[in-house]
C-alpha atoms as a PDB file:
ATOM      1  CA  UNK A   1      17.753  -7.916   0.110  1.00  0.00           C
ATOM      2  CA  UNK A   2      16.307  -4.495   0.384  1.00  0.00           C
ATOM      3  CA  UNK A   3      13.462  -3.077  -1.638  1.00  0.00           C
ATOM      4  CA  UNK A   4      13.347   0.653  -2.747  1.00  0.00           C
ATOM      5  CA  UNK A   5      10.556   1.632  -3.930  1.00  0.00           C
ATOM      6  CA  UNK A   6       8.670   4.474  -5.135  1.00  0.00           C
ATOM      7  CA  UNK A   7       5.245   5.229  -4.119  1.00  0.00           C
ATOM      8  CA  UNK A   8       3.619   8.733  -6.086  1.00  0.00           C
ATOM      9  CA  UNK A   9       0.245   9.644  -7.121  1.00  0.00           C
ATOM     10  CA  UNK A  10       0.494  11.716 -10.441  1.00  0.00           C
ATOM     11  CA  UNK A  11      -1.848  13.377 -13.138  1.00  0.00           C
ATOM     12  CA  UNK A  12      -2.504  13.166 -16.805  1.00  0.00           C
ATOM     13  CA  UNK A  13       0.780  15.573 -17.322  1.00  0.00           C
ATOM     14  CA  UNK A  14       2.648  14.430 -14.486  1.00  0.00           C
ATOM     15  CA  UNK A  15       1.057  16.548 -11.764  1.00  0.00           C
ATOM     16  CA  UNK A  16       1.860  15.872  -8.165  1.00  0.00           C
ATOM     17  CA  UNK A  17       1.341  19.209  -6.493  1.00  0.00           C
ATOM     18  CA  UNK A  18       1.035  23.172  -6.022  1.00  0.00           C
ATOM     19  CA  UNK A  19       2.001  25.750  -3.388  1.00  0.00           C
ATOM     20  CA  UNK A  20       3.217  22.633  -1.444  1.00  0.00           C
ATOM     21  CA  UNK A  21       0.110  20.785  -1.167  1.00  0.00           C
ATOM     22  CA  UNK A  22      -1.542  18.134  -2.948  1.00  0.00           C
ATOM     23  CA  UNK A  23      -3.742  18.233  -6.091  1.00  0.00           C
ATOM     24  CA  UNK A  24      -6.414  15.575  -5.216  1.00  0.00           C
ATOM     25  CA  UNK A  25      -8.050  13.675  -2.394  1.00  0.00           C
ATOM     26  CA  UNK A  26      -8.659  10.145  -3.301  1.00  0.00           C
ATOM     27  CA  UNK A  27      -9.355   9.042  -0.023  1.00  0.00           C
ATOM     28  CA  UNK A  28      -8.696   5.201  -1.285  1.00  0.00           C
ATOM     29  CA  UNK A  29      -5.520   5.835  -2.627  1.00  0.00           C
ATOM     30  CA  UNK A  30      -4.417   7.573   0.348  1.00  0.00           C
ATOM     31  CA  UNK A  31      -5.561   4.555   2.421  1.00  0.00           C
ATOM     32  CA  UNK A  32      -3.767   2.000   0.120  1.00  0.00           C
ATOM     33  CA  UNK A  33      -0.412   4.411   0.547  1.00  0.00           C
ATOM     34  CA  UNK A  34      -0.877   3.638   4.192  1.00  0.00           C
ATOM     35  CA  UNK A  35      -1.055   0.276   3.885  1.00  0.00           C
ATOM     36  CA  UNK A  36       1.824  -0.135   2.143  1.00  0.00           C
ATOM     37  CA  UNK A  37       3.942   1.795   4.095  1.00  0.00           C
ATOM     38  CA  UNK A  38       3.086   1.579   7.896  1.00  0.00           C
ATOM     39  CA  UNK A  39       5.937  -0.652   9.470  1.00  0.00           C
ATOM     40  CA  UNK A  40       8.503   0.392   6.627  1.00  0.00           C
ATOM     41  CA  UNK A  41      10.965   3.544   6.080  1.00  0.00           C
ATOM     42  CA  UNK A  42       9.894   6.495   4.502  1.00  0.00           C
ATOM     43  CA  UNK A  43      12.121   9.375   2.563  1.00  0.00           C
ATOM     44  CA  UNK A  44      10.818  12.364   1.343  1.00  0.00           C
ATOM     45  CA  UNK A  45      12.505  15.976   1.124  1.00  0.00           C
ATOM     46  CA  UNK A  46      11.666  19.275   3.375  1.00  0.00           C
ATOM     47  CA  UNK A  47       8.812  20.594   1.484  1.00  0.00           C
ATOM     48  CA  UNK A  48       7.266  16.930   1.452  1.00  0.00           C
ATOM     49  CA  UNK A  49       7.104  16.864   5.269  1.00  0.00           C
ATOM     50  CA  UNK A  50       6.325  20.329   6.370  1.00  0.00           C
ATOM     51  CA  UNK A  51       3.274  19.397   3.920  1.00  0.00           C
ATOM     52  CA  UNK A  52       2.142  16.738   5.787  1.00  0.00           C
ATOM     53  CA  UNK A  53      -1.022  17.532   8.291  1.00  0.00           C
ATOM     54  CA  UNK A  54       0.510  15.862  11.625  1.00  0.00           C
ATOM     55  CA  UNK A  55       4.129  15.799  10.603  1.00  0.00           C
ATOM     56  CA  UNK A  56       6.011  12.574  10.847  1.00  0.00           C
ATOM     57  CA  UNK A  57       3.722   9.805   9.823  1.00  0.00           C
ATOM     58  CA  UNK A  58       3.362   7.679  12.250  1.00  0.00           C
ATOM     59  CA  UNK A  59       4.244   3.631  12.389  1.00  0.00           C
ATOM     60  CA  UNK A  60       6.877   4.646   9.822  1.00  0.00           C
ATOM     61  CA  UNK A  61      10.520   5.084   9.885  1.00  0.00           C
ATOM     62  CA  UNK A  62      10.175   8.770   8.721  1.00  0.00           C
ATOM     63  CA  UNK A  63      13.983  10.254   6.872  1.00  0.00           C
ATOM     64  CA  UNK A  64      14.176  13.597   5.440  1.00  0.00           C
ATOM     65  CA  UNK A  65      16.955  13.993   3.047  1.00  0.00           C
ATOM     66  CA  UNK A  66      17.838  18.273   3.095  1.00  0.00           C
ATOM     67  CA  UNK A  67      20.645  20.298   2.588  1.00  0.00           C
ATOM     68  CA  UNK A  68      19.549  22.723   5.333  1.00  0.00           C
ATOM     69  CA  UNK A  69      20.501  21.878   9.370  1.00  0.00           C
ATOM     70  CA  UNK A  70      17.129  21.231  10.575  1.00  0.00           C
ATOM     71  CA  UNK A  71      15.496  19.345  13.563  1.00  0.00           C
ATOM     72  CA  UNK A  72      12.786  17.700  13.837  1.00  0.00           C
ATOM     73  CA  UNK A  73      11.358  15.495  17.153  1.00  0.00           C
ATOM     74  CA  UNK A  74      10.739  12.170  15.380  1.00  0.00           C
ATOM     75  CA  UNK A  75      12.359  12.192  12.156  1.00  0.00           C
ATOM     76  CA  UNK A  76      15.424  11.330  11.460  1.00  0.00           C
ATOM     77  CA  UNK A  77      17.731  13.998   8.792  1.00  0.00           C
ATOM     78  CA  UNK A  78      20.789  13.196   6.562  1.00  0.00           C
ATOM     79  CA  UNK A  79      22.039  15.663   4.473  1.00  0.00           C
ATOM     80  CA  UNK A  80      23.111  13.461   1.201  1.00  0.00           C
ATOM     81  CA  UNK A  81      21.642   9.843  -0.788  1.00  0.00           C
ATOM     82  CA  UNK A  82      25.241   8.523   0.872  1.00  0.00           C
ATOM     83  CA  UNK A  83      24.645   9.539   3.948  1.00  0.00           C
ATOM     84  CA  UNK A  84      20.726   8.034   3.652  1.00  0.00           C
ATOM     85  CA  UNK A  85      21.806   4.402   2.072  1.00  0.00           C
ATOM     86  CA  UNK A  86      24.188   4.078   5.272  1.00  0.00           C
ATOM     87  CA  UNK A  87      21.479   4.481   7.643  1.00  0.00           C
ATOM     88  CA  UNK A  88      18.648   2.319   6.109  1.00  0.00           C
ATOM     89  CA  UNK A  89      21.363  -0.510   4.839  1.00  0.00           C
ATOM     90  CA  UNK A  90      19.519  -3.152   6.752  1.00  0.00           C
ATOM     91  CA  UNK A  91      15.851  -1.847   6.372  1.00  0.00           C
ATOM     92  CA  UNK A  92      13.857  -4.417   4.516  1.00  0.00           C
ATOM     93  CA  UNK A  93      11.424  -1.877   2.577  1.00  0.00           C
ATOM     94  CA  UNK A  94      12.269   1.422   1.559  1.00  0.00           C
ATOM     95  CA  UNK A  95       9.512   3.955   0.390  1.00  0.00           C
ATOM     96  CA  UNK A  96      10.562   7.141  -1.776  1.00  0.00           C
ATOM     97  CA  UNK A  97       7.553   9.209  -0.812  1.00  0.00           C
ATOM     98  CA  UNK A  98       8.387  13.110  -2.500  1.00  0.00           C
ATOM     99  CA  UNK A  99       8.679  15.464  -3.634  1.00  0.00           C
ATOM    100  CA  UNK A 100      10.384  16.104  -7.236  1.00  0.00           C
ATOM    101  CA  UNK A 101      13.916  16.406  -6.880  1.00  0.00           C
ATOM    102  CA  UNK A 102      13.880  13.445  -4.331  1.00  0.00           C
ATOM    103  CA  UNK A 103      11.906  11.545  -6.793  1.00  0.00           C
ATOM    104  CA  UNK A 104      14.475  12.635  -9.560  1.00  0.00           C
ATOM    105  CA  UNK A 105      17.376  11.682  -7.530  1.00  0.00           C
ATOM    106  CA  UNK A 106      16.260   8.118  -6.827  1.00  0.00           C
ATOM    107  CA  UNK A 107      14.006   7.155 -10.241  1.00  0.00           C
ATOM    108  CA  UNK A 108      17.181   5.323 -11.482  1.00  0.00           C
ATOM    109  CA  UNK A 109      18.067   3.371  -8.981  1.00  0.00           C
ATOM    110  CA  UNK A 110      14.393   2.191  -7.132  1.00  0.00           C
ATOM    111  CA  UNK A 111      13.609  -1.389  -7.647  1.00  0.00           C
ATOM    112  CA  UNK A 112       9.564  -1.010  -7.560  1.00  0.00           C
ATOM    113  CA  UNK A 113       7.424   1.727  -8.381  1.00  0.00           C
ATOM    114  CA  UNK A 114       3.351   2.237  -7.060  1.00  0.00           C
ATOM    115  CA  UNK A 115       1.941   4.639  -9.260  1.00  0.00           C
ATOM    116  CA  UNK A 116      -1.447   6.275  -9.099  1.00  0.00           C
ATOM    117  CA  UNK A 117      -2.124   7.691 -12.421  1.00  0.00           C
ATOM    118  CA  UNK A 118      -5.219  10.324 -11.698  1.00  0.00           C
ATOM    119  CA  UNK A 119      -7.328  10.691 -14.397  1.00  0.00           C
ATOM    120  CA  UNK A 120      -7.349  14.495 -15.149  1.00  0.00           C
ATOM    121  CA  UNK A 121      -5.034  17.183 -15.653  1.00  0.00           C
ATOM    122  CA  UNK A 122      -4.086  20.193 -13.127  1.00  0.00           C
ATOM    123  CA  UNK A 123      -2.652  23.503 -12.505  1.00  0.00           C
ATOM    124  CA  UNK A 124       0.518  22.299 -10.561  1.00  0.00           C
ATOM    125  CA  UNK A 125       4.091  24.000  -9.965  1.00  0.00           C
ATOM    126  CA  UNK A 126       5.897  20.350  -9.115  1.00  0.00           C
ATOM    127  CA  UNK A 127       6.015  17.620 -11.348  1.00  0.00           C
ATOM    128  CA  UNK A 128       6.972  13.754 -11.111  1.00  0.00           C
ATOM    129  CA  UNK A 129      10.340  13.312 -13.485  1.00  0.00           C
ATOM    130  CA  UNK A 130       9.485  11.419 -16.711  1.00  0.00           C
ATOM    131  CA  UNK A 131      11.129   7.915 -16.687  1.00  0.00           C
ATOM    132  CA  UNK A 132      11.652   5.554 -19.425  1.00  0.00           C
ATOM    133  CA  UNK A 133       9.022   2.709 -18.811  1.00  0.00           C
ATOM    134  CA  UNK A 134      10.546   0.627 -21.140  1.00  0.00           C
ATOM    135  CA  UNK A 135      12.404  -0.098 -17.756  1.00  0.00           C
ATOM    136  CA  UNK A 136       9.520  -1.677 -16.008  1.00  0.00           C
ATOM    137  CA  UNK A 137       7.275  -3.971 -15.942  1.00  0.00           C
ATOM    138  CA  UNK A 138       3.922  -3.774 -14.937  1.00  0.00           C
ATOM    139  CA  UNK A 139       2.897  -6.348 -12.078  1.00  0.00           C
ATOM    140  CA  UNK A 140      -0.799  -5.330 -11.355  1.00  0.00           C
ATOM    141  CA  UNK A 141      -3.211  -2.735 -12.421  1.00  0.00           C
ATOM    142  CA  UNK A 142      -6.185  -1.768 -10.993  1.00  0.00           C
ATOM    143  CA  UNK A 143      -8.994   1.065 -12.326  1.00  0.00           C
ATOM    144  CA  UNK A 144     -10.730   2.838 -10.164  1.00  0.00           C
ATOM    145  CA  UNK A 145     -13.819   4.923 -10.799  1.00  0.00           C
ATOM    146  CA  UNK A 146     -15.028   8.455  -9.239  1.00  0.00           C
ATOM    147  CA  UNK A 147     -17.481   8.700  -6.570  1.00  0.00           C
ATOM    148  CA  UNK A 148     -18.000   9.972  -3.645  1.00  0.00           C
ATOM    149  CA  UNK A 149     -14.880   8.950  -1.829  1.00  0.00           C
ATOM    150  CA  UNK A 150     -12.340   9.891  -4.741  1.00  0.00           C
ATOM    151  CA  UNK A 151     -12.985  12.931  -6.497  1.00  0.00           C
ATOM    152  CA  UNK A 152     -11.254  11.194  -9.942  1.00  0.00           C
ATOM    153  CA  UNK A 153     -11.104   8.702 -11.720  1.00  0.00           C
ATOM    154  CA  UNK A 154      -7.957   6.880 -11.239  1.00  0.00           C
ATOM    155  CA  UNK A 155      -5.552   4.291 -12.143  1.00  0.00           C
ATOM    156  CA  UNK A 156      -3.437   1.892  -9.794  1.00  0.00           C
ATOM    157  CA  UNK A 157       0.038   0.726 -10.980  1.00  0.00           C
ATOM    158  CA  UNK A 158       2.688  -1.541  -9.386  1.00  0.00           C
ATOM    159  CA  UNK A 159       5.400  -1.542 -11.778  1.00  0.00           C
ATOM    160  CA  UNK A 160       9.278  -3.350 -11.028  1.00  0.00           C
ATOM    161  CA  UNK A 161      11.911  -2.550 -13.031  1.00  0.00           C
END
């Protein structure tokens, strides 16, 4: 049966970015994201690629879901959630991986949720949706302080709904 998950880093007012970049490096947090999703699918929207430093992530099944007829070597586009769930119907592990709206349109219906809570607040222009965590149930949770690796103090949350 296939997992979707949702894998965001937010902050104290649901922060996850500005001018298309992130707000943070927690250089821990970005290593833990890699662990769990190298060998599994990723989905994210437009802006959430052309943000990434090297494009398409590698070791990943990289999807962008857009409206707009784009190409791009190594990733794979669909234009529409239908059009997405037909393509990744036998993928094991699914990873929701940004930005907003794509986090919006799939908050309902993902089965698992990592969430890095940062400990501080920011000047941001995108936002994570609020969700009703009465809906899930936390698994683990892990606290992490600042140093010199991770600029914040942070919080590490595997919920499942």
């Amino acid at each position: 049966m296939q997992e979707l998950s949702i894998i965001v880093a937010i902050g104290k007012n649901n922060e996850i970015g500005k001018d298309n970049n992130l707000l943070w490096r927690l250089s821990d947090d970005l290593k833990r994201f890699k662990q769990i999703t190298t060998g599994h699918t990723i989905v994210m929207g437009r802006k959430t690629f052309e943000s990434l430093p090297k494009g398409a992530l590698p070791n990943r099944r990289n999807i962008v879901l857009t409206k707009q007829d784009i190409n791009i070597e190594g990733v794979e586009i669909v234009h529409s959630k239908e059009a997405l769930f037909s393509i990744i119907a036998s993928d094991e592990k699914v990873f929701i991986i940004g930005g907003a709206s794509i986090y919006e349109s799939f908050i309902n219906e993902a089965d698992t949720m990592h969430l890095t809570k940062v400990n501080a607040s920011f000047d941001a222009d995108v936002y994570f949706p609020n969700f009703d965590e009465t809906q899930w149930q936390l698994i683990t949770k892990e606290e992490f302080s600042a140093n010199e690796k991770n600029e914040y103090a942070y919080t590490y949350q595997y919920l499942k709904r």
